[in-house]
PDB file of N, CA and C in Angstrom:
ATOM      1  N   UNK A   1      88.967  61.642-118.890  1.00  0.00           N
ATOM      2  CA  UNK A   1      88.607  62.296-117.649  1.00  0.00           C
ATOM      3  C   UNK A   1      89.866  62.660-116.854  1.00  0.00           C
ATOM      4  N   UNK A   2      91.408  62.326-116.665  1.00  0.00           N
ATOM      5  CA  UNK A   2      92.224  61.871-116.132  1.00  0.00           C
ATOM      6  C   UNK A   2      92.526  63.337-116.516  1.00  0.00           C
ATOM      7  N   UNK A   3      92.714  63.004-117.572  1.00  0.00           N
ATOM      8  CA  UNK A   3      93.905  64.179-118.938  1.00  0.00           C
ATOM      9  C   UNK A   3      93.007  65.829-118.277  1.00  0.00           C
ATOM     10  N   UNK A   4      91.904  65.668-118.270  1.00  0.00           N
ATOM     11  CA  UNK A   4      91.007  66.515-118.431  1.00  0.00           C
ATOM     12  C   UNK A   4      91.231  67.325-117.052  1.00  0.00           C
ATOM     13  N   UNK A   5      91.343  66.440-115.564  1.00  0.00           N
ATOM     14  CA  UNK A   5      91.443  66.589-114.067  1.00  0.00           C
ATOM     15  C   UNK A   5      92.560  67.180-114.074  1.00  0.00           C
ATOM     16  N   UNK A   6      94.122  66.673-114.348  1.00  0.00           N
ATOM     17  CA  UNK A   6      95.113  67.405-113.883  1.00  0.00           C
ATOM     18  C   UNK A   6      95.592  68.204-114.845  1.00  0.00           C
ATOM     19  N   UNK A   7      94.118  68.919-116.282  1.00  0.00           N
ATOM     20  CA  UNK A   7      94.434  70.169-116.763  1.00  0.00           C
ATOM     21  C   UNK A   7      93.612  71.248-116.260  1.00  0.00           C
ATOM     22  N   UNK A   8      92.849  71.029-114.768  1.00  0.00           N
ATOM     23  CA  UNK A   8      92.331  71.549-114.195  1.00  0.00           C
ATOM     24  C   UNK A   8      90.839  71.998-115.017  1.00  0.00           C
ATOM     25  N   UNK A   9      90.513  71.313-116.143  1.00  0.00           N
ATOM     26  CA  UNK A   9      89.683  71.082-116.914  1.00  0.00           C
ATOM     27  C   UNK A   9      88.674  70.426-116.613  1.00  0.00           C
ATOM     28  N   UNK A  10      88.343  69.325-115.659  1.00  0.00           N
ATOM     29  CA  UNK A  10      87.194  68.703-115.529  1.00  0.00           C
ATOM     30  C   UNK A  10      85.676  68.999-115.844  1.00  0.00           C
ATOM     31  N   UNK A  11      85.417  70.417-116.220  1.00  0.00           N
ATOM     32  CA  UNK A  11      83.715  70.722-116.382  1.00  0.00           C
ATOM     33  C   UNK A  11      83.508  70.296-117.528  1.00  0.00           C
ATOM     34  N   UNK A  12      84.622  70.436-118.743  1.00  0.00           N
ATOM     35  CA  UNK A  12      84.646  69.888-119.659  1.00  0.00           C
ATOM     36  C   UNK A  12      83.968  68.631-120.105  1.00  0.00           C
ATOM     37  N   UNK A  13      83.868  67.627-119.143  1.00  0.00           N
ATOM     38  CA  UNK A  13      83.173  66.219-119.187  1.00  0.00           C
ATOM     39  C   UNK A  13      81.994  66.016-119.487  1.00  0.00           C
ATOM     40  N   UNK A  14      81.263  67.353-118.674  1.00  0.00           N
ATOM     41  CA  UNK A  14      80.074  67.641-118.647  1.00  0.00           C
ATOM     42  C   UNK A  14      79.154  68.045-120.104  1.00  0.00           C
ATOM     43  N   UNK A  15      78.584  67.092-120.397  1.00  0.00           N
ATOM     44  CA  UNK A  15      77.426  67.308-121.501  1.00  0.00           C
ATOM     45  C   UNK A  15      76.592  68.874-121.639  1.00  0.00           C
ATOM     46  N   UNK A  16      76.317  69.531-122.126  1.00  0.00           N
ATOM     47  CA  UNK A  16      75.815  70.790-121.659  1.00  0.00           C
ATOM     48  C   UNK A  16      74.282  70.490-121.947  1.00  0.00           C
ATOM     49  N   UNK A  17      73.516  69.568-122.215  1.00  0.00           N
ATOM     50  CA  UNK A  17      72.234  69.123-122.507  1.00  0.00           C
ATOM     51  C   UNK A  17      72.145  68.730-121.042  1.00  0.00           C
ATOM     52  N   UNK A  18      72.916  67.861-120.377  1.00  0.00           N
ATOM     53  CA  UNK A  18      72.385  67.073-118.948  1.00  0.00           C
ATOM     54  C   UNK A  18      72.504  67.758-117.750  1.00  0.00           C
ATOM     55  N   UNK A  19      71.362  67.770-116.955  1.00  0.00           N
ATOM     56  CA  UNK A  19      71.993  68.445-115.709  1.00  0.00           C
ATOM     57  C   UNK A  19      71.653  69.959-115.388  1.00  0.00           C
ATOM     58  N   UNK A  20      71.767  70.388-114.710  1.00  0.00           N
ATOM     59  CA  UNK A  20      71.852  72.197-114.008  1.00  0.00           C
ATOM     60  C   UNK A  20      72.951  72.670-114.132  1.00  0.00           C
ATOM     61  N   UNK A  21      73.572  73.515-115.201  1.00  0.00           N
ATOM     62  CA  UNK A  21      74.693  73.813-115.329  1.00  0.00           C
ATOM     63  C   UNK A  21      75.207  74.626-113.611  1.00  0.00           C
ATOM     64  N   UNK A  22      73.983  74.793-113.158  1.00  0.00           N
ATOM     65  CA  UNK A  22      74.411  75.873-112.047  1.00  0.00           C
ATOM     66  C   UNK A  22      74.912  75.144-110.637  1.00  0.00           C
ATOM     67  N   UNK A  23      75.137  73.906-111.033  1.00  0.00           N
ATOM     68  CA  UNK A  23      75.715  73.017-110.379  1.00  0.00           C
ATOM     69  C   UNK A  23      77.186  72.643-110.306  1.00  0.00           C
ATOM     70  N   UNK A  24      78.116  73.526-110.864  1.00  0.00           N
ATOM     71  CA  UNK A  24      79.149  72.941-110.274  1.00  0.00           C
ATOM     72  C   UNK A  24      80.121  72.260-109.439  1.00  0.00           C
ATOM     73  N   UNK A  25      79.858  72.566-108.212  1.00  0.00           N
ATOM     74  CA  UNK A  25      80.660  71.788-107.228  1.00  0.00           C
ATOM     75  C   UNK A  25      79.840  70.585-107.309  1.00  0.00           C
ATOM     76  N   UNK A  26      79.373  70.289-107.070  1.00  0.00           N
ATOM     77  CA  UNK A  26      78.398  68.877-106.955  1.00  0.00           C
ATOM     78  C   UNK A  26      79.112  67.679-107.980  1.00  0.00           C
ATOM     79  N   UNK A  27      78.969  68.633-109.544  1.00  0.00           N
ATOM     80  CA  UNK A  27      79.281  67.497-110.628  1.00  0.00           C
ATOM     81  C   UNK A  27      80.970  67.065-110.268  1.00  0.00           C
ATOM     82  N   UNK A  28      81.671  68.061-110.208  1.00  0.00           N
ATOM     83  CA  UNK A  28      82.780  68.145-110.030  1.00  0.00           C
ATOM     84  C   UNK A  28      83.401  67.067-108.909  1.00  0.00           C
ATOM     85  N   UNK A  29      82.509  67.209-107.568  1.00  0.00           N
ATOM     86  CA  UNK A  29      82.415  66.305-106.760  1.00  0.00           C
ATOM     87  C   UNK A  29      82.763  64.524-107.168  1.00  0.00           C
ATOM     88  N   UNK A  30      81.740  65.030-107.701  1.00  0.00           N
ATOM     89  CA  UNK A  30      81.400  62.923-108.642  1.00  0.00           C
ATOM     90  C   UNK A  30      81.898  62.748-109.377  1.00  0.00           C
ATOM     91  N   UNK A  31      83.005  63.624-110.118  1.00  0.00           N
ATOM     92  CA  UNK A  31      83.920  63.476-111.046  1.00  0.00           C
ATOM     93  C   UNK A  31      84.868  63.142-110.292  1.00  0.00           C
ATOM     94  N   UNK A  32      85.560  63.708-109.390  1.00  0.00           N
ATOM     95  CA  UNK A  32      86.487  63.611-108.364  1.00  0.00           C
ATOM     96  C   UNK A  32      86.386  62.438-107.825  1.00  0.00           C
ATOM     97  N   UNK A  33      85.552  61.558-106.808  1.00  0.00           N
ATOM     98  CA  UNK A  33      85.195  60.311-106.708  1.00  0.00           C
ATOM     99  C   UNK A  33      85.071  59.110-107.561  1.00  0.00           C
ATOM    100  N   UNK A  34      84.662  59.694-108.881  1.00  0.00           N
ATOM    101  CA  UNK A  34      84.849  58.642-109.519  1.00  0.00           C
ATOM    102  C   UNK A  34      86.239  58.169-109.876  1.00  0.00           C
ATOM    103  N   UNK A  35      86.773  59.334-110.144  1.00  0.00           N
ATOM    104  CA  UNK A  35      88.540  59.566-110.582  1.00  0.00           C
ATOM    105  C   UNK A  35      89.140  58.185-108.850  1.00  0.00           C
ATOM    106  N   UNK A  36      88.340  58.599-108.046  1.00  0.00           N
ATOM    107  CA  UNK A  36      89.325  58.307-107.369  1.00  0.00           C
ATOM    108  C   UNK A  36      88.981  56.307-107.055  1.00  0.00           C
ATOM    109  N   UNK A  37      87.794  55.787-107.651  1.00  0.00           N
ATOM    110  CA  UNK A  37      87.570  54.870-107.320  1.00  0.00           C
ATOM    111  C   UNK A  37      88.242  54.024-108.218  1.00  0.00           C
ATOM    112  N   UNK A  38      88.989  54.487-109.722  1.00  0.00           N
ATOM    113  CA  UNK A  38      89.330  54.264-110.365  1.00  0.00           C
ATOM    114  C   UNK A  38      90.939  54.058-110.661  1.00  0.00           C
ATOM    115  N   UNK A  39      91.707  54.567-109.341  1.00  0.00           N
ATOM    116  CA  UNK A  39      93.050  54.611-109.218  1.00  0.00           C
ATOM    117  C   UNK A  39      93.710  53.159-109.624  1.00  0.00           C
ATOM    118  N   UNK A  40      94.865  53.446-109.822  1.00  0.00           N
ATOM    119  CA  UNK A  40      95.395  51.714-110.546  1.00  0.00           C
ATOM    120  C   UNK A  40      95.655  51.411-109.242  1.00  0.00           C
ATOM    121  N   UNK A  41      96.187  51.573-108.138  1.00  0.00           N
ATOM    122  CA  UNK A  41      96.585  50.380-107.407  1.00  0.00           C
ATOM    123  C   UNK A  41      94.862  49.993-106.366  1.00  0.00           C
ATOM    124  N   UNK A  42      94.694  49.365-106.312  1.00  0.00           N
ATOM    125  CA  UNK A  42      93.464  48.798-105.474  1.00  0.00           C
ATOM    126  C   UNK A  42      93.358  49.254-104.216  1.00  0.00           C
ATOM    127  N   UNK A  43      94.409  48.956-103.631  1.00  0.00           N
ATOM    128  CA  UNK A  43      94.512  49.371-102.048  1.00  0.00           C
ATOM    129  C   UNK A  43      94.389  50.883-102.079  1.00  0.00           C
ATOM    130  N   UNK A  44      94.791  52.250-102.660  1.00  0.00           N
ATOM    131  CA  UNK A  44      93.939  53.097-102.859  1.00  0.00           C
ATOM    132  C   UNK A  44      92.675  53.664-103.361  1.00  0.00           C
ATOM    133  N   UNK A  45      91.816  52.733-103.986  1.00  0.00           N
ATOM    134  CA  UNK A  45      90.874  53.059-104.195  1.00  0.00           C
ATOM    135  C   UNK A  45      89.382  53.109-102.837  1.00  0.00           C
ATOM    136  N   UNK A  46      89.122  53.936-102.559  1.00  0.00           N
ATOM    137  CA  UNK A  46      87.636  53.450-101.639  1.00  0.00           C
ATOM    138  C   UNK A  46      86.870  52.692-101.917  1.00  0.00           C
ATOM    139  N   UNK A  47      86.580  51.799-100.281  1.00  0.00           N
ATOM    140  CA  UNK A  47      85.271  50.879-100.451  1.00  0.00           C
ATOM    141  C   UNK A  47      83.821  51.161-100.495  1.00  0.00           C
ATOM    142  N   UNK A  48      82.891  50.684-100.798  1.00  0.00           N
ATOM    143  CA  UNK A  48      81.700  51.064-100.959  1.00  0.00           C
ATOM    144  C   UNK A  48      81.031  51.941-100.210  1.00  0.00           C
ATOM    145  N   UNK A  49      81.082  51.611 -98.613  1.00  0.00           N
ATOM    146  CA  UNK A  49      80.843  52.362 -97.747  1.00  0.00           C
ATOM    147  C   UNK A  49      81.620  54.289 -97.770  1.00  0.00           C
ATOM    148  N   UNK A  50      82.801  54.042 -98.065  1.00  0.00           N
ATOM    149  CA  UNK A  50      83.289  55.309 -97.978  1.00  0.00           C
ATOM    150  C   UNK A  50      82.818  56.158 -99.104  1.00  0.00           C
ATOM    151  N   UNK A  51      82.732  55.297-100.200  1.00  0.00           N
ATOM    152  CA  UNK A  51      82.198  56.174-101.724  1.00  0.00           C
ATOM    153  C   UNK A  51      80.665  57.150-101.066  1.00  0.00           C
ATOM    154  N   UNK A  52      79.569  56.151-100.232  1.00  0.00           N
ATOM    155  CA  UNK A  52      78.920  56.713 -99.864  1.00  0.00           C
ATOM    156  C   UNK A  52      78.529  57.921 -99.085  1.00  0.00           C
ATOM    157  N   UNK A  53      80.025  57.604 -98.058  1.00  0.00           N
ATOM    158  CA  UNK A  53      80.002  58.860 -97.295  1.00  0.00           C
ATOM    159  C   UNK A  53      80.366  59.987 -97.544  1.00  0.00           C
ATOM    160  N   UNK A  54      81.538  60.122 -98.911  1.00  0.00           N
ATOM    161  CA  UNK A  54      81.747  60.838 -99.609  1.00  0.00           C
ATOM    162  C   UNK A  54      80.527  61.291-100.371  1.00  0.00           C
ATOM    163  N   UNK A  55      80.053  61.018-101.128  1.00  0.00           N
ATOM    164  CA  UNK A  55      78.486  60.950-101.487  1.00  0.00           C
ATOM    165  C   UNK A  55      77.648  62.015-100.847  1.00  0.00           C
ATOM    166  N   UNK A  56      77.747  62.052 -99.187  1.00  0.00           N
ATOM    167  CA  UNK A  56      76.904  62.191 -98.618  1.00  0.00           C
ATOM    168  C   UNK A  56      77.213  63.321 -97.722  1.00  0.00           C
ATOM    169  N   UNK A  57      78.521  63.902 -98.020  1.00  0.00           N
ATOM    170  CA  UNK A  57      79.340  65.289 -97.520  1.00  0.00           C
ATOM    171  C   UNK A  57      80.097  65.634 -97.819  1.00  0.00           C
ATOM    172  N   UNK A  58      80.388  66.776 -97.307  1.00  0.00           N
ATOM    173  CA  UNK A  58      80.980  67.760 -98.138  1.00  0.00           C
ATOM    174  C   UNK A  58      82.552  67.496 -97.339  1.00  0.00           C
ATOM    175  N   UNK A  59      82.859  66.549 -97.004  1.00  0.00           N
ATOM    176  CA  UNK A  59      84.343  66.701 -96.247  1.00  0.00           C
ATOM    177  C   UNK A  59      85.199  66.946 -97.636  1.00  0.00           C
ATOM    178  N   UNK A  60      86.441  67.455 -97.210  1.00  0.00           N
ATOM    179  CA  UNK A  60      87.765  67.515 -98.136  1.00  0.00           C
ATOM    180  C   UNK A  60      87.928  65.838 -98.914  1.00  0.00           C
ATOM    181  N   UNK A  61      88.056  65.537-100.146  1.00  0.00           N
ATOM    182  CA  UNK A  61      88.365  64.444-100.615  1.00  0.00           C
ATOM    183  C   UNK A  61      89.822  64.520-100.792  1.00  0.00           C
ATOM    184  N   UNK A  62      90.593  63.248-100.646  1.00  0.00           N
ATOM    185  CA  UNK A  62      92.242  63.288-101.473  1.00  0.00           C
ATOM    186  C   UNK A  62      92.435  63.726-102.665  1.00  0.00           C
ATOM    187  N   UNK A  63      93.273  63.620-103.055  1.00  0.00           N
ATOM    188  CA  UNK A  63      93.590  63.605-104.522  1.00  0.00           C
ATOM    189  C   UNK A  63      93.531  62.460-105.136  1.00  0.00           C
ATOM    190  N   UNK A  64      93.235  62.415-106.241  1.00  0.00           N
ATOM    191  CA  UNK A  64      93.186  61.100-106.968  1.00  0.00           C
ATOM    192  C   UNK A  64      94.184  61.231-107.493  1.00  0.00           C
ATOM    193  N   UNK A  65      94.996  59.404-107.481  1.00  0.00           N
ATOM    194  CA  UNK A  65      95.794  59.176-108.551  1.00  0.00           C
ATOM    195  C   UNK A  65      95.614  58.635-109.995  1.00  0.00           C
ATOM    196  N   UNK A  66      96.737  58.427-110.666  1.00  0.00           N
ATOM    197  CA  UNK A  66      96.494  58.152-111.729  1.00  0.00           C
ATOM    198  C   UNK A  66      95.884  57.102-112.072  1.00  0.00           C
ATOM    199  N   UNK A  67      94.655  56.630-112.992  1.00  0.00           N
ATOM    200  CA  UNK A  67      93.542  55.333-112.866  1.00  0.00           C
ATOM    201  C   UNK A  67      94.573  54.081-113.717  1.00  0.00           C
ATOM    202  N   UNK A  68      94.053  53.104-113.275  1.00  0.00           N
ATOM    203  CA  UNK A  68      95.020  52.486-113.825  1.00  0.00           C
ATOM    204  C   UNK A  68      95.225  51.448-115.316  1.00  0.00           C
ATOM    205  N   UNK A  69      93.840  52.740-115.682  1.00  0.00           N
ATOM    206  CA  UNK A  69      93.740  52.065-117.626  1.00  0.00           C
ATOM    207  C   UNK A  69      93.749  53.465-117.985  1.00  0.00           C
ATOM    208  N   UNK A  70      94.746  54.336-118.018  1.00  0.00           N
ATOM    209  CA  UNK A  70      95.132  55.624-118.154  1.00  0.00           C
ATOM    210  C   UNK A  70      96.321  55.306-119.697  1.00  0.00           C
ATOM    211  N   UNK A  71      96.082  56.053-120.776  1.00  0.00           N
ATOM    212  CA  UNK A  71      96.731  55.567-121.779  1.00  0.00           C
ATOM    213  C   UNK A  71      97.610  56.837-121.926  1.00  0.00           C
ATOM    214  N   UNK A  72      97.074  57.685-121.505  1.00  0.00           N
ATOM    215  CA  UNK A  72      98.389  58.768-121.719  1.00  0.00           C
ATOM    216  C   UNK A  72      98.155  59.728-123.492  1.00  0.00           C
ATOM    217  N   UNK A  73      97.348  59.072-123.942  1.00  0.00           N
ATOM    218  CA  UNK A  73      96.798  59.850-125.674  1.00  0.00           C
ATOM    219  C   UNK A  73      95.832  59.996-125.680  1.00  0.00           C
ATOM    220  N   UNK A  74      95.183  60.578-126.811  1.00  0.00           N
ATOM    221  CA  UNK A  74      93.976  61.168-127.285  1.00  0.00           C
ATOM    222  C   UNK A  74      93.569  60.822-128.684  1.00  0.00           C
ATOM    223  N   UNK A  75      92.667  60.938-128.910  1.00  0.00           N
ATOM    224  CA  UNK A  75      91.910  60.613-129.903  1.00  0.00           C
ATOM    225  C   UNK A  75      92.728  60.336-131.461  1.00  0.00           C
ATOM    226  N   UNK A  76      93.279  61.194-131.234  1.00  0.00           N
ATOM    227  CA  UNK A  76      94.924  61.435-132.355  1.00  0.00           C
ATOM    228  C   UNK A  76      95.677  60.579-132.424  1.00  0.00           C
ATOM    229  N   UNK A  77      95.862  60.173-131.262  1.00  0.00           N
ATOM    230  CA  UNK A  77      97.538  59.265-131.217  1.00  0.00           C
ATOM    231  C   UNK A  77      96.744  57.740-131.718  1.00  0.00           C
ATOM    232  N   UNK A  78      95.306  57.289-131.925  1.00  0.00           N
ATOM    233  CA  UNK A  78      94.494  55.986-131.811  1.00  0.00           C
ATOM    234  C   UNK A  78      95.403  55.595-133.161  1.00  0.00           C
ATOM    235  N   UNK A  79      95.248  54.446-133.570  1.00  0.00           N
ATOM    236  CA  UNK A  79      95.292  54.041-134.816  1.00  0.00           C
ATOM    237  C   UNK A  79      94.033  53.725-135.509  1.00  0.00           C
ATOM    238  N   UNK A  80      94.288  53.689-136.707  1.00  0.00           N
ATOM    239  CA  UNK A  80      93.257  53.162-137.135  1.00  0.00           C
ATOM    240  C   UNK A  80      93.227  51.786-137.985  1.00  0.00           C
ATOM    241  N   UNK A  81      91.878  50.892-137.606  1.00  0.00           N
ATOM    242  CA  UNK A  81      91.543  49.889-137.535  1.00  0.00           C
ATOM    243  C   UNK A  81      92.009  49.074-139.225  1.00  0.00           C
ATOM    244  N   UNK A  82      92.511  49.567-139.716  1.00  0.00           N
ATOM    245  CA  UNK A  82      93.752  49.096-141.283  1.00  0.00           C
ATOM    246  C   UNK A  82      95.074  48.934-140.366  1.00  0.00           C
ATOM    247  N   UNK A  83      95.633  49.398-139.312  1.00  0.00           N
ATOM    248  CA  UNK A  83      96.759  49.411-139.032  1.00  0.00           C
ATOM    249  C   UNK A  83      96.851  48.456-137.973  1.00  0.00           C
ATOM    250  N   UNK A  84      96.179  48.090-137.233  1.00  0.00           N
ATOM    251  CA  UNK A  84      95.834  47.373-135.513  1.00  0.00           C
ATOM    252  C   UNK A  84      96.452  46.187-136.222  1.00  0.00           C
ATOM    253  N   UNK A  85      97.052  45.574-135.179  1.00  0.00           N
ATOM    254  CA  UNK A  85      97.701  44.312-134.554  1.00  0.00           C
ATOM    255  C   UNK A  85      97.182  42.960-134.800  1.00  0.00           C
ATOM    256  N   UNK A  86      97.145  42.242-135.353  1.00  0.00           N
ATOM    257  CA  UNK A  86      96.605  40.879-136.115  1.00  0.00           C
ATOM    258  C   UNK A  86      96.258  39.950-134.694  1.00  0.00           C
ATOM    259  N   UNK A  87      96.875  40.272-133.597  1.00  0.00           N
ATOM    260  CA  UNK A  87      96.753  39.537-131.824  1.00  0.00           C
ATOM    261  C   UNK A  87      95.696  40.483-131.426  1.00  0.00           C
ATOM    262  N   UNK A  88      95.392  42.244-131.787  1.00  0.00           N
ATOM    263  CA  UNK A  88      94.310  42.354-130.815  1.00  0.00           C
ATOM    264  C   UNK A  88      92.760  41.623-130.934  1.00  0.00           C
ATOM    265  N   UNK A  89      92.623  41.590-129.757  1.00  0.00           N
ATOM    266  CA  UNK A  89      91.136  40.830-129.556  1.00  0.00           C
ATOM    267  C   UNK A  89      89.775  41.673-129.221  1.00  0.00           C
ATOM    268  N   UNK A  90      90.596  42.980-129.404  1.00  0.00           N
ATOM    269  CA  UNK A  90      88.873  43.616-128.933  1.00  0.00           C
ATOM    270  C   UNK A  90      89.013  44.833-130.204  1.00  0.00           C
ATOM    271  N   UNK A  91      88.073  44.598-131.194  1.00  0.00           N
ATOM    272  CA  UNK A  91      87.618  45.358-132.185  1.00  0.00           C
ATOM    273  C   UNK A  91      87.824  47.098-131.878  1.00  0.00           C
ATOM    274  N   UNK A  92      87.174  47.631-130.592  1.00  0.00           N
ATOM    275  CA  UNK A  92      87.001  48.750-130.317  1.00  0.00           C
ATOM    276  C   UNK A  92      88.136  49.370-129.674  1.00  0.00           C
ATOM    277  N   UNK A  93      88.832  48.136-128.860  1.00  0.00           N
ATOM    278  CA  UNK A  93      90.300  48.958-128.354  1.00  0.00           C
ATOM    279  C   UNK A  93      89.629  49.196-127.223  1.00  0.00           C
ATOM    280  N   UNK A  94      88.184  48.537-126.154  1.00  0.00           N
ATOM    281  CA  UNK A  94      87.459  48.701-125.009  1.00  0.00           C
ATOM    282  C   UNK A  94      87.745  47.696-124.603  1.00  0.00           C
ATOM    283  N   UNK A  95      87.999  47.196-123.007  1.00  0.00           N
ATOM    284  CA  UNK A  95      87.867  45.978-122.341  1.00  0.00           C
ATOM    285  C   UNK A  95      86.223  45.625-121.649  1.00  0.00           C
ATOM    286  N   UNK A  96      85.927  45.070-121.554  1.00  0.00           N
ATOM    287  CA  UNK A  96      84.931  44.294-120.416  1.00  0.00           C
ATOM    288  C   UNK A  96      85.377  43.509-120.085  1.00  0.00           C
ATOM    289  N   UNK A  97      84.538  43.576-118.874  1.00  0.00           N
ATOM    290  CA  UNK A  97      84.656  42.595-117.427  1.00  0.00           C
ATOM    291  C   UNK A  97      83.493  41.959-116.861  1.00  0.00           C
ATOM    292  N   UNK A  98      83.634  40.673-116.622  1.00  0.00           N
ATOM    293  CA  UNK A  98      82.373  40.168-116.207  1.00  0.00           C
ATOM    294  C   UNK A  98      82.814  39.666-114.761  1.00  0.00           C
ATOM    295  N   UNK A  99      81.639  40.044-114.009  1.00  0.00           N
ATOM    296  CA  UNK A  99      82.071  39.819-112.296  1.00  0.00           C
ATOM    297  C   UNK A  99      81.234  38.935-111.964  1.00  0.00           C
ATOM    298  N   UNK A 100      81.679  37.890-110.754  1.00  0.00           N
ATOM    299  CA  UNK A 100      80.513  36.934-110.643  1.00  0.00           C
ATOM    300  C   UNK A 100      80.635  36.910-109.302  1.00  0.00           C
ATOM    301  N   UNK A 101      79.767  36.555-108.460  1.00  0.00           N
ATOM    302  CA  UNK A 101      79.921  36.623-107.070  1.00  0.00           C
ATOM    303  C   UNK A 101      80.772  35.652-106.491  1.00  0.00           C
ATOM    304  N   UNK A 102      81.014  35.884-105.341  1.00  0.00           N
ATOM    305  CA  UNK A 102      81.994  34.546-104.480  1.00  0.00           C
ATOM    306  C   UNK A 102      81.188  33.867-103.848  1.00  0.00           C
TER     307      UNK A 102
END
């Protein structure tokens, strides 16, 4: 999604089965927000409340920065699973996270 945003590419994301294609700004919107909830440092990312208000108008959004599980390759550069690292621990090369309340 990252690679895709600052090649001014983002519609690209978009499934052409899902959705109203005649919707652009909208999707684009929530692409943009998501990009931005996703920034690596924390203290730039928005809190819940603001995601909403964004959500909920059409004001100017920032720019998003770069997210901060951004690998910089594509599908090409992956290795494949004969070659991977005898220490990695996740089969797919995906993380999860499990959150628990305070």
């Amino acid at each position: 999604a990252w690679r895709l945003w600052i090649e001014k590419r983002p519609m690209e994301l978009m499934d052409d089965s899902v959705g109203d294609p005649g919707c652009p700004p909208d999707i684009l919107r929530y692409i943009h927000i998501g990009l931005l909830c996703v920034q690596q440092r924390p203290e730039d990312r928005p809190n819940m409340s603001s995601v909403v208000l964004m959500l909920n108008s059409e004001k100017l959004l920032p720019e998003p920065r770069q997210p901060g599980f951004y690998t910089g390759g594509n599908n090409s550069t992956m290795t494949d699973s004969s070659s991977r690292n005898c220490d990695t621990y996740s089969l797919n090369e995906m993380s999860q996270s499990l959150f628990e309340a305070r």
